[in-house]
PDB file of N, CA and C in Angstrom:
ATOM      1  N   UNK A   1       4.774 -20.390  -4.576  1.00  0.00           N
ATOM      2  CA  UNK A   1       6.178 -20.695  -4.731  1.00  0.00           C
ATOM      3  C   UNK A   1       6.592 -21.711  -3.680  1.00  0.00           C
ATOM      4  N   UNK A   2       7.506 -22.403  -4.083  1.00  0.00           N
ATOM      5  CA  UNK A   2       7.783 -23.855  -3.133  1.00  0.00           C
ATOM      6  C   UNK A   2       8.820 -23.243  -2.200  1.00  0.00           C
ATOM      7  N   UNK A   3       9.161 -23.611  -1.034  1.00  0.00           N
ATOM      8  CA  UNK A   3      10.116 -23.179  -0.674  1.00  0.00           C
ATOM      9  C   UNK A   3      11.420 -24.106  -0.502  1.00  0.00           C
ATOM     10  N   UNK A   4      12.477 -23.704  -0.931  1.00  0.00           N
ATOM     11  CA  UNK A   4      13.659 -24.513  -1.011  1.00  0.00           C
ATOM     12  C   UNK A   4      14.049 -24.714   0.500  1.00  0.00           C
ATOM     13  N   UNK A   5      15.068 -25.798   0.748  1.00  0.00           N
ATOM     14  CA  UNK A   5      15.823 -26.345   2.307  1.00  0.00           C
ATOM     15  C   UNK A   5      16.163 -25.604   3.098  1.00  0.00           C
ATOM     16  N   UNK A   6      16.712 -24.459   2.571  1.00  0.00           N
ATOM     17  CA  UNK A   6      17.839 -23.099   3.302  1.00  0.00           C
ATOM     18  C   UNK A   6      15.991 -21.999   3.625  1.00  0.00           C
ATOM     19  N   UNK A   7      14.810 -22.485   3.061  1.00  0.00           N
ATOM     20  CA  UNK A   7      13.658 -21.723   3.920  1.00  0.00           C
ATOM     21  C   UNK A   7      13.224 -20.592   2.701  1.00  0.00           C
ATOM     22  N   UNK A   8      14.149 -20.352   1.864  1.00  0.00           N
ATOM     23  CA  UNK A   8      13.561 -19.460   0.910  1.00  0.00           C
ATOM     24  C   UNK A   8      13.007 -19.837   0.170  1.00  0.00           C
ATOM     25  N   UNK A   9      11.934 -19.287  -0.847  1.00  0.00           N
ATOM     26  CA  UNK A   9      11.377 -19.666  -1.453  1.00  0.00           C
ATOM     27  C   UNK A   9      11.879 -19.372  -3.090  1.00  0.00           C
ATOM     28  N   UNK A  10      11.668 -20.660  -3.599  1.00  0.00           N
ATOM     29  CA  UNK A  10      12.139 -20.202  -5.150  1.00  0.00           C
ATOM     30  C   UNK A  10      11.583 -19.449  -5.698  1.00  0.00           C
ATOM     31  N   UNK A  11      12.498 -18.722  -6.443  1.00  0.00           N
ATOM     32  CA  UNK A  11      12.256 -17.288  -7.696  1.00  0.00           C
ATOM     33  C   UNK A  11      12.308 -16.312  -6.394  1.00  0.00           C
ATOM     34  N   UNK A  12      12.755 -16.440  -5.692  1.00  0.00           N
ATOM     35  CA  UNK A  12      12.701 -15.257  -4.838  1.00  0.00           C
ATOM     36  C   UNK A  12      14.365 -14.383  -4.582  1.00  0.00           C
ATOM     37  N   UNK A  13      14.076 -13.043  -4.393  1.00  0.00           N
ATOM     38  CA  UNK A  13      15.626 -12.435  -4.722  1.00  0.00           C
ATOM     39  C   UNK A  13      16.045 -13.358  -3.042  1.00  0.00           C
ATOM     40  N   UNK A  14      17.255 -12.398  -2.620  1.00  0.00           N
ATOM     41  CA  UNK A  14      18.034 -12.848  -1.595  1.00  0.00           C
ATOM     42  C   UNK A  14      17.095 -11.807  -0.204  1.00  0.00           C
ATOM     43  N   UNK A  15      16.632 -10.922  -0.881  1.00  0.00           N
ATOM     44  CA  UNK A  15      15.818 -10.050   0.248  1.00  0.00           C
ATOM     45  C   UNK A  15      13.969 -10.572   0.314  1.00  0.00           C
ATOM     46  N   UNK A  16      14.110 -11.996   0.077  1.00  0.00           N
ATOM     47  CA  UNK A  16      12.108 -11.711  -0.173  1.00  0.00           C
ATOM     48  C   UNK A  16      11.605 -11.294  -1.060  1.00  0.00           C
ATOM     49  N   UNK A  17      12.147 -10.655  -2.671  1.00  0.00           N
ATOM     50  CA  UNK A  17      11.299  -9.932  -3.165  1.00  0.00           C
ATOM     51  C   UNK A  17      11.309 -11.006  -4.465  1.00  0.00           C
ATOM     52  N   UNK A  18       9.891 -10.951  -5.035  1.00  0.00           N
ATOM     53  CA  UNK A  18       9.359 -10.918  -6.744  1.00  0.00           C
ATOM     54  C   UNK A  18      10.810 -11.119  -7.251  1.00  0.00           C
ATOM     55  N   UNK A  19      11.282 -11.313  -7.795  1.00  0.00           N
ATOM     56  CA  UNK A  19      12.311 -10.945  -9.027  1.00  0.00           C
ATOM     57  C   UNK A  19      11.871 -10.115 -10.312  1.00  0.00           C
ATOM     58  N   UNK A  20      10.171 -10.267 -10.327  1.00  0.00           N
ATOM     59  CA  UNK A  20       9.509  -9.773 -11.139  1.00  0.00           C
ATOM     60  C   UNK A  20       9.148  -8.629 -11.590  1.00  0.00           C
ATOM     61  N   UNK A  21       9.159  -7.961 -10.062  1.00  0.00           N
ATOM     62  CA  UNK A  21       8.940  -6.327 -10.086  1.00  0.00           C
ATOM     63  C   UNK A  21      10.123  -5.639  -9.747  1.00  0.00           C
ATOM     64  N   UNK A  22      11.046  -4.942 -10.599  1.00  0.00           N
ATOM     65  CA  UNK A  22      12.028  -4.473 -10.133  1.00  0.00           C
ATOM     66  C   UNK A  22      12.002  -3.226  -9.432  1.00  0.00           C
ATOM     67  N   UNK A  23      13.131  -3.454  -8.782  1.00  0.00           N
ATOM     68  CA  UNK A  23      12.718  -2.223  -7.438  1.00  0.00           C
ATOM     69  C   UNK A  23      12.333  -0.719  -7.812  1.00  0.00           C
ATOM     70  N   UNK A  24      13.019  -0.655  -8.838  1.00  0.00           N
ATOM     71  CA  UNK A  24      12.755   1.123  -9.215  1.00  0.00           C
ATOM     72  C   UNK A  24      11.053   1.368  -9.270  1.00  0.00           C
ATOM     73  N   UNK A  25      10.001   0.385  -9.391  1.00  0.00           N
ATOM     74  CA  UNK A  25       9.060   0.060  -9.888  1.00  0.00           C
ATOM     75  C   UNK A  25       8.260  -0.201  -8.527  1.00  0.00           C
ATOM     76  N   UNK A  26       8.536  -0.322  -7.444  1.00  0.00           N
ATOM     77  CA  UNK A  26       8.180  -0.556  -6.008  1.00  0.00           C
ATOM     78  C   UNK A  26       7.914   0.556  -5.655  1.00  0.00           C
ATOM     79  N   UNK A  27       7.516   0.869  -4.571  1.00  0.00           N
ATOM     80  CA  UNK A  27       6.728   1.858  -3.950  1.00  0.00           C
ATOM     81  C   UNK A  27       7.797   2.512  -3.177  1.00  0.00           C
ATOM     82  N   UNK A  28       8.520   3.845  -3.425  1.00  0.00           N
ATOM     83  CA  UNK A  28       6.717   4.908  -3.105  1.00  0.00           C
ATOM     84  C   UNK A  28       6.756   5.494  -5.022  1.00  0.00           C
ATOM     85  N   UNK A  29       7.404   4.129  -5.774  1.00  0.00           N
ATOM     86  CA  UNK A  29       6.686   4.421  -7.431  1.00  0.00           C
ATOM     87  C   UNK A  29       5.220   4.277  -7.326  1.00  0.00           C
ATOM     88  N   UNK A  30       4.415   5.241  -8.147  1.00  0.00           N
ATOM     89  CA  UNK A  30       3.411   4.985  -8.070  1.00  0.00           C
ATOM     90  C   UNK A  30       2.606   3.598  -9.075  1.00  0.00           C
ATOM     91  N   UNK A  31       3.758   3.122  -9.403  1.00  0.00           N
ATOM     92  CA  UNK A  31       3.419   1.708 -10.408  1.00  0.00           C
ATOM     93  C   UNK A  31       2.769   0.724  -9.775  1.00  0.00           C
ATOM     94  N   UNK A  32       2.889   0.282  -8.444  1.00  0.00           N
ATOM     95  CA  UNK A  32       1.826  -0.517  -8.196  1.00  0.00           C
ATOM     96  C   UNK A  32       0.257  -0.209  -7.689  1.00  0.00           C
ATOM     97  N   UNK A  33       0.397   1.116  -7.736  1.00  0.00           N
ATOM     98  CA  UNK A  33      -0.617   1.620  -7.290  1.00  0.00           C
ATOM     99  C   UNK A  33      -1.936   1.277  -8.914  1.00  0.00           C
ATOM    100  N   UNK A  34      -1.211   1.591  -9.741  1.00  0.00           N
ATOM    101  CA  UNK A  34      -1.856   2.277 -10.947  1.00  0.00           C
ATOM    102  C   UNK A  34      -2.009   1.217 -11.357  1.00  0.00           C
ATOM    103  N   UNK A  35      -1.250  -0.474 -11.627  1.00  0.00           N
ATOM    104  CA  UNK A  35      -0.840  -1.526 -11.805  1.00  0.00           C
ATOM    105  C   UNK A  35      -2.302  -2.131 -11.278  1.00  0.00           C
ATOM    106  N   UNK A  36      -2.675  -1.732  -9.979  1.00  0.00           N
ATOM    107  CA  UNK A  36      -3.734  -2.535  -9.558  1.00  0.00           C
ATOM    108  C   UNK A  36      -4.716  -2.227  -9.594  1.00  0.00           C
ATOM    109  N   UNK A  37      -4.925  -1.007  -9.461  1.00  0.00           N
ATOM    110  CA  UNK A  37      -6.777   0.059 -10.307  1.00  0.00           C
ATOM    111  C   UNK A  37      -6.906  -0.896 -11.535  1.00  0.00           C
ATOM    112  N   UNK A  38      -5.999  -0.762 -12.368  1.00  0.00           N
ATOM    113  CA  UNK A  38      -5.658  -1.140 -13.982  1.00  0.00           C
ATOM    114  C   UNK A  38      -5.919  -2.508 -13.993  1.00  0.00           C
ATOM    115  N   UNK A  39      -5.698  -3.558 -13.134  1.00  0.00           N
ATOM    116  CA  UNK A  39      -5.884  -4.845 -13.231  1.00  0.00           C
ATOM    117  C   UNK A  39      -7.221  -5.045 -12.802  1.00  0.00           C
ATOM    118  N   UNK A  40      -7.840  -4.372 -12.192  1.00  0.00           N
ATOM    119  CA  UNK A  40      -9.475  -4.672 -11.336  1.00  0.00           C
ATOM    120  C   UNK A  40     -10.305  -3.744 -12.565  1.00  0.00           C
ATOM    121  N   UNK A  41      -9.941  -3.152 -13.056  1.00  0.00           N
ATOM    122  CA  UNK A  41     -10.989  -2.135 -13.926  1.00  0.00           C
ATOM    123  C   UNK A  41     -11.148  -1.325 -13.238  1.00  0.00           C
ATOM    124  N   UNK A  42     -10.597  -0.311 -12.143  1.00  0.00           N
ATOM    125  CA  UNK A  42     -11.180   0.784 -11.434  1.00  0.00           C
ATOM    126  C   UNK A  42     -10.149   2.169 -12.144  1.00  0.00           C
ATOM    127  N   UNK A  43     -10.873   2.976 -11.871  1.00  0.00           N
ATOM    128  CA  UNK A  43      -9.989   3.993 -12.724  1.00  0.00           C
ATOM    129  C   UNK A  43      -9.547   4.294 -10.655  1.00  0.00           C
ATOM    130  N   UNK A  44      -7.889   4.948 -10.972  1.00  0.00           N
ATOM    131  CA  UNK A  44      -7.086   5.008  -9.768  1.00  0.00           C
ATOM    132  C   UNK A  44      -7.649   5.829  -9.121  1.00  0.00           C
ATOM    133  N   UNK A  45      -8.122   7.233  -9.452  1.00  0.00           N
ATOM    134  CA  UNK A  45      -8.987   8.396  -8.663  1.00  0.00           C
ATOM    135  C   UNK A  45     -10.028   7.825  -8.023  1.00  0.00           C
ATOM    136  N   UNK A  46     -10.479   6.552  -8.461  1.00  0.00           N
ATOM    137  CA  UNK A  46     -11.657   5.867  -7.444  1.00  0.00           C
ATOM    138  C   UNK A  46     -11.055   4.979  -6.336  1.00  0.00           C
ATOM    139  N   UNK A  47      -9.337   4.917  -5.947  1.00  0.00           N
ATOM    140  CA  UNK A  47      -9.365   3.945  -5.552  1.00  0.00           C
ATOM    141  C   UNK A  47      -8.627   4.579  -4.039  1.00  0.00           C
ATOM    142  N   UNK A  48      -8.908   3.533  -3.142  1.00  0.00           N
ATOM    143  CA  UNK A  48      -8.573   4.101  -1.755  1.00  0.00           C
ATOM    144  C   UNK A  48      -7.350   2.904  -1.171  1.00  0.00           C
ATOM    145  N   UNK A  49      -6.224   3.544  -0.633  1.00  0.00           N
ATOM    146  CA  UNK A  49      -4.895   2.646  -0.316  1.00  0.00           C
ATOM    147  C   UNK A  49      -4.924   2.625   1.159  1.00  0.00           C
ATOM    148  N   UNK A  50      -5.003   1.720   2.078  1.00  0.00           N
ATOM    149  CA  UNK A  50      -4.926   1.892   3.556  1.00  0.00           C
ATOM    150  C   UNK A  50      -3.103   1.487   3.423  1.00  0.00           C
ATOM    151  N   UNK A  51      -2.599   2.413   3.943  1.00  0.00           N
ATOM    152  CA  UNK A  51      -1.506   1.748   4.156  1.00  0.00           C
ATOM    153  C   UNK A  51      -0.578   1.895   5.302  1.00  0.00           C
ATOM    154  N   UNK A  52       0.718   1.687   5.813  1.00  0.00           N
ATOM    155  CA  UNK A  52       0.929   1.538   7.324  1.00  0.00           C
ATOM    156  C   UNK A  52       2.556   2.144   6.858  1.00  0.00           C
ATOM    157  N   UNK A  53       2.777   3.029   5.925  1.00  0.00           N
ATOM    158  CA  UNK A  53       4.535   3.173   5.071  1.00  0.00           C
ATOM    159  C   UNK A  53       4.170   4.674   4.688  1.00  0.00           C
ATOM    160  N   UNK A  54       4.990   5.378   5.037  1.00  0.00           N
ATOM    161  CA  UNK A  54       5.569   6.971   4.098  1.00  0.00           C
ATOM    162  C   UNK A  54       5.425   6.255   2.433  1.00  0.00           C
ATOM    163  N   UNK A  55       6.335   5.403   2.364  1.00  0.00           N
ATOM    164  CA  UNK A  55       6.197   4.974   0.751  1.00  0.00           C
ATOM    165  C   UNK A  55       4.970   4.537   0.445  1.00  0.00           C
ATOM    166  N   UNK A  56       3.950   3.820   1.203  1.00  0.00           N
ATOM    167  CA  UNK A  56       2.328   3.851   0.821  1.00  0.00           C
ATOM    168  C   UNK A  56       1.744   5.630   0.414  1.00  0.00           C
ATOM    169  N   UNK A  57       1.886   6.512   1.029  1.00  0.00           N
ATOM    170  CA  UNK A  57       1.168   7.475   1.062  1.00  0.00           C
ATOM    171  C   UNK A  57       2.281   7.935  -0.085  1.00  0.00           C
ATOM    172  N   UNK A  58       3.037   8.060  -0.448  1.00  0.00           N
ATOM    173  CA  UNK A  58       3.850   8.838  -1.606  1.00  0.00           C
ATOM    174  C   UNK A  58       3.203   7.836  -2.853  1.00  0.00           C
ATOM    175  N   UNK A  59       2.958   6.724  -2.746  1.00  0.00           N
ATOM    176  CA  UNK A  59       2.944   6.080  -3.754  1.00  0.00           C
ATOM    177  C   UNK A  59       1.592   6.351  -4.282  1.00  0.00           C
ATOM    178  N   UNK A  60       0.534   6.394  -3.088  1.00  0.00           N
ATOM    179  CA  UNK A  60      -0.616   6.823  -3.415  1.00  0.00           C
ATOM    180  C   UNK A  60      -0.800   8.101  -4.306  1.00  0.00           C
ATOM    181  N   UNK A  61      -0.323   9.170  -3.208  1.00  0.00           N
ATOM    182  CA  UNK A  61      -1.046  10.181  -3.939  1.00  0.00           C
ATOM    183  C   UNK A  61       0.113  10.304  -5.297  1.00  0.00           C
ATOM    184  N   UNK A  62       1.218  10.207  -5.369  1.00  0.00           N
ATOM    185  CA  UNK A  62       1.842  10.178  -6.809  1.00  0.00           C
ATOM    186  C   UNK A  62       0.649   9.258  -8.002  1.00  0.00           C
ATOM    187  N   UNK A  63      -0.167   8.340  -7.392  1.00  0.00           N
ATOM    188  CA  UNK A  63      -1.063   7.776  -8.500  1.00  0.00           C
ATOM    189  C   UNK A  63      -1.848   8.791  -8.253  1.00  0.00           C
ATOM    190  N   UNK A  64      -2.491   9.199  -8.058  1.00  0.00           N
ATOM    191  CA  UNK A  64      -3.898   9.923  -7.765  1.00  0.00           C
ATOM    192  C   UNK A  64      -4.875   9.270  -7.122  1.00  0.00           C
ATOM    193  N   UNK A  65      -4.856   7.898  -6.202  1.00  0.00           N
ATOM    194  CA  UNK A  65      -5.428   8.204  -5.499  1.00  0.00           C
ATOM    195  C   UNK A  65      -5.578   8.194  -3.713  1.00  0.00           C
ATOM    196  N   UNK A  66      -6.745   7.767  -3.186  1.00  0.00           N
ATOM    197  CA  UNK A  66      -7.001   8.312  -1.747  1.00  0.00           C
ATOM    198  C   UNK A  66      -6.132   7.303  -1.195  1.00  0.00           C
ATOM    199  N   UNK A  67      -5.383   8.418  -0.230  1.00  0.00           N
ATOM    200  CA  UNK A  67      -4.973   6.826   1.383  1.00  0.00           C
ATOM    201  C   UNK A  67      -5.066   7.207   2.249  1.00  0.00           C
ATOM    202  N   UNK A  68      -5.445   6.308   3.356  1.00  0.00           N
ATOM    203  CA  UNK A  68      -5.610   6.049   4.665  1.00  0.00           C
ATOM    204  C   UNK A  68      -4.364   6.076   5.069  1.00  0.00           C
ATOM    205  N   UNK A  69      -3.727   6.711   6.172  1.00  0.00           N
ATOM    206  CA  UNK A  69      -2.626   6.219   6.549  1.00  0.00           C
ATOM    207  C   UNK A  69      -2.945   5.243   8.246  1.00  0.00           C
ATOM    208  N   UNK A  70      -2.427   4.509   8.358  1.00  0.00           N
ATOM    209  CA  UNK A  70      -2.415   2.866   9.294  1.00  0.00           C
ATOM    210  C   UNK A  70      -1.670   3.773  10.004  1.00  0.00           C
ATOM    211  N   UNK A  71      -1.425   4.145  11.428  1.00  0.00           N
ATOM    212  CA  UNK A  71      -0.115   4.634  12.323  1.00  0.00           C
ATOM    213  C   UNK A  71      -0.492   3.019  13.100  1.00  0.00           C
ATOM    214  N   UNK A  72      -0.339   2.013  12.527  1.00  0.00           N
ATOM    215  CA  UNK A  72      -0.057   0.787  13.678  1.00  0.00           C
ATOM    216  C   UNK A  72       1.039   0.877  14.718  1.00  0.00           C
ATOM    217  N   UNK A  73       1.709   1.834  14.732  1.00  0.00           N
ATOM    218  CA  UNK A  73       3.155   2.149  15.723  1.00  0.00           C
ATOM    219  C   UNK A  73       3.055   3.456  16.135  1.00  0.00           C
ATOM    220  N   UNK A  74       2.951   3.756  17.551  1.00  0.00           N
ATOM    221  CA  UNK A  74       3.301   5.332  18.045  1.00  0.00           C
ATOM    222  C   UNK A  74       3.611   6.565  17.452  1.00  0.00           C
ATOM    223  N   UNK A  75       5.104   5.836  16.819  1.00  0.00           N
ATOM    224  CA  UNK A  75       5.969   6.847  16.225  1.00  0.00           C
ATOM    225  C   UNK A  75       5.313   7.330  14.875  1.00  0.00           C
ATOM    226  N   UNK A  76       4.599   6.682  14.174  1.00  0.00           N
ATOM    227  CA  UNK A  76       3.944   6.682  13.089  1.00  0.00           C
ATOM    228  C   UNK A  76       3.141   7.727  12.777  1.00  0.00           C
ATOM    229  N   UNK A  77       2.478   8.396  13.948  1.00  0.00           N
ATOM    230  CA  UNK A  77       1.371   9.259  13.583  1.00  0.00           C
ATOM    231  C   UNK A  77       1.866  10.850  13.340  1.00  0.00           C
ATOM    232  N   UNK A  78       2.762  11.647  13.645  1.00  0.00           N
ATOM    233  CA  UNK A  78       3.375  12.765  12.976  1.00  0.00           C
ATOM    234  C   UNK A  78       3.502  13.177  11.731  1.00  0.00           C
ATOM    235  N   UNK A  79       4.966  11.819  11.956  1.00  0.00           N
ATOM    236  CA  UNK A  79       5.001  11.541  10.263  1.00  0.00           C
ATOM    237  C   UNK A  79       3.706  11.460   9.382  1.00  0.00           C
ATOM    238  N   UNK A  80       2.785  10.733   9.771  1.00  0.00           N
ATOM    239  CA  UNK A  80       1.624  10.674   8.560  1.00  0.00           C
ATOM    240  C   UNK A  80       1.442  12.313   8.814  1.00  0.00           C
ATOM    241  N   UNK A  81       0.766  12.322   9.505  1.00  0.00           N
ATOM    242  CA  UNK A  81       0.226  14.056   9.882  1.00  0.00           C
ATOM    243  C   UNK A  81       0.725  14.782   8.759  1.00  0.00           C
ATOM    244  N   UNK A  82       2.140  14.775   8.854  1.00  0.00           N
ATOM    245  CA  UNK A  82       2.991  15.575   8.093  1.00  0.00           C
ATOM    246  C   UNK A  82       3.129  15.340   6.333  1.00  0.00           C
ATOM    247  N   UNK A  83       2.718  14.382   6.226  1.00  0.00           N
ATOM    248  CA  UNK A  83       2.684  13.420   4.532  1.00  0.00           C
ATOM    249  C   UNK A  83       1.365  13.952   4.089  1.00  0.00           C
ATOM    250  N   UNK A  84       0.536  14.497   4.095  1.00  0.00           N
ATOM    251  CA  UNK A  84      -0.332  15.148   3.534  1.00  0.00           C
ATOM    252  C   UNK A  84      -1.405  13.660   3.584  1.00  0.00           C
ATOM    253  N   UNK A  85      -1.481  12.720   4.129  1.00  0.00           N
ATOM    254  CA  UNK A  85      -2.250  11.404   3.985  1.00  0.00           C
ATOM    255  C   UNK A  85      -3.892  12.160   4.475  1.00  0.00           C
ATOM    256  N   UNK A  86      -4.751  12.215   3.213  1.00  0.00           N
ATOM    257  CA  UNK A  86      -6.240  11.991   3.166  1.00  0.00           C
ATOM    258  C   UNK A  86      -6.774  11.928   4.290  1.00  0.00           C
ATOM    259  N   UNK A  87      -5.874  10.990   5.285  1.00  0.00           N
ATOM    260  CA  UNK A  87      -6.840  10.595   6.237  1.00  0.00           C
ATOM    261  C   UNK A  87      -6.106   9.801   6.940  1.00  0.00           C
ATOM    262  N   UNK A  88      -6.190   9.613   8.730  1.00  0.00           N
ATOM    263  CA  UNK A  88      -4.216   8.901   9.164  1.00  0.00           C
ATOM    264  C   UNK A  88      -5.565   8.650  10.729  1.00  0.00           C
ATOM    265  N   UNK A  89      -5.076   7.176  11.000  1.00  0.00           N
ATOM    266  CA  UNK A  89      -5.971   6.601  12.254  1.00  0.00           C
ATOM    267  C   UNK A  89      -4.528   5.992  12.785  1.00  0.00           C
ATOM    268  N   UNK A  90      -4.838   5.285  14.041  1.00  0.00           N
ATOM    269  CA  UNK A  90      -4.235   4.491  15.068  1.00  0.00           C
ATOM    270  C   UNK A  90      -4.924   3.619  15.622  1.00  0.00           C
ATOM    271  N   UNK A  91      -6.227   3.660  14.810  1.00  0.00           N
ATOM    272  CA  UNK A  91      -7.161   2.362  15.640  1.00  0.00           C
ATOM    273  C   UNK A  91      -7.297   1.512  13.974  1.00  0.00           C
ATOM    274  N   UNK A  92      -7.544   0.311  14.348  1.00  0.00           N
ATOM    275  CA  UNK A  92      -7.577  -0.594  12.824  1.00  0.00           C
ATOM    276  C   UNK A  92      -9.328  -1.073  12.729  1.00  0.00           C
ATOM    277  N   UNK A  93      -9.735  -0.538  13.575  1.00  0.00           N
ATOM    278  CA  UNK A  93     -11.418  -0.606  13.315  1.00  0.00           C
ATOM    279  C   UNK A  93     -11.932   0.801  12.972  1.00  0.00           C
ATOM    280  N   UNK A  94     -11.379   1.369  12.913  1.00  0.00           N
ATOM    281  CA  UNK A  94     -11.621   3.163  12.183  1.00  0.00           C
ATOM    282  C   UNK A  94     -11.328   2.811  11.160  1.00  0.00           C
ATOM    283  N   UNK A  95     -10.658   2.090  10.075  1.00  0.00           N
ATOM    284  CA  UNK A  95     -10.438   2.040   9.031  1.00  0.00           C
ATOM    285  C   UNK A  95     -11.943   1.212   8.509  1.00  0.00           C
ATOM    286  N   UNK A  96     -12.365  -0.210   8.865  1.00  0.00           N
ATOM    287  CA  UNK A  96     -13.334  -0.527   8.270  1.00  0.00           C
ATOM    288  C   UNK A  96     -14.862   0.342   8.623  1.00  0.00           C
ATOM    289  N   UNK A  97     -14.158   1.236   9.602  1.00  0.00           N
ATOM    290  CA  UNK A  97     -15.942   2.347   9.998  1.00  0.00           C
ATOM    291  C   UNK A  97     -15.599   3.157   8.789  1.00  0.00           C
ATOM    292  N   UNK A  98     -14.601   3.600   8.101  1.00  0.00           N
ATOM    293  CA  UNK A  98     -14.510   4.896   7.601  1.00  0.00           C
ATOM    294  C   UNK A  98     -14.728   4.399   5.767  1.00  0.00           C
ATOM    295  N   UNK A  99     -15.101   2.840   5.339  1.00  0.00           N
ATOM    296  CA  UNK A  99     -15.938   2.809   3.919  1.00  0.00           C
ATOM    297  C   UNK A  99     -17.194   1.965   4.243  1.00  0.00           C
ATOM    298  N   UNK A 100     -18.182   3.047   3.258  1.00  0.00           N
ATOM    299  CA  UNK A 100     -18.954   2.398   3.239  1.00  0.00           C
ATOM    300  C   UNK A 100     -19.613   0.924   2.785  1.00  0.00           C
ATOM    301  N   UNK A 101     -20.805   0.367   3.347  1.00  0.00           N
ATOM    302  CA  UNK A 101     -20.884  -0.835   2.787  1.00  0.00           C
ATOM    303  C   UNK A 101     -21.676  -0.503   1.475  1.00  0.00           C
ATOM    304  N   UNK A 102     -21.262  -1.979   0.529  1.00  0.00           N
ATOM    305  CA  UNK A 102     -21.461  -1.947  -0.506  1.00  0.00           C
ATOM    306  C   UNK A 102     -22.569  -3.466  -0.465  1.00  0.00           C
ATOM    307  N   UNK A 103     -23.581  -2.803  -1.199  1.00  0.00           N
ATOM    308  CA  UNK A 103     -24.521  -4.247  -1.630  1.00  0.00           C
ATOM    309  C   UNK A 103     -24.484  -4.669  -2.544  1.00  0.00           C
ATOM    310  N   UNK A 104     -24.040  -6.109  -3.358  1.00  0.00           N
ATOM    311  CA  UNK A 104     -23.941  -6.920  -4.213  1.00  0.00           C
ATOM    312  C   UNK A 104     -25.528  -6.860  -5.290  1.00  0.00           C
TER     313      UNK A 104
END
């Protein structure tokens, strides 16, 4: 998207967003979750969400599947605790230790 004079970018709402995906449809809906298994060919129960939002982990497990919860911020790690998140780090290299590698 180009961005217009005033810095925004065209087709864009007044907040940054798509115009495309309407909000009811945003996360913690589980529509983009399911939206993107569905676009790659993965069925969603195979699929794993790292994410760094309460609305990541609602959105997840409302799809069915796994998330990581990101505490990139202090305050962050309770709350996950408390969200039922799969699995909740504070380091961002625990996340790439915790899948395995895959050979082509």
């Amino acid at each position: 998207m180009a961005a217009s004079k005033t810095g925004r970018h065209q087709g864009m709402t007044e907040d940054h967003r798509p115009p495309v995906d309407p909000y009811h449809l945003m996360k913690p809906n589980p529509h983009p979750i399911m939206r993107a298994a569905e676009r790659t060919g993965v069925g969603v129960a195979d699929c794993t969400l790292v994410g760094d939002s309460l609305a990541d982990v609602q959105a997840t497990h409302a799809a069915g599947a796994t998330v990581i919860a990101y505490a990139n911020k202090p305050h962050k790690a309770l709350p996950f605790a408390e969200t039922g998140a799969d699995a909740f780090t504070n380091a961002a290299g625990a996340i790439t230790e915790a899948f395995p590698t895959v050979s082509p």
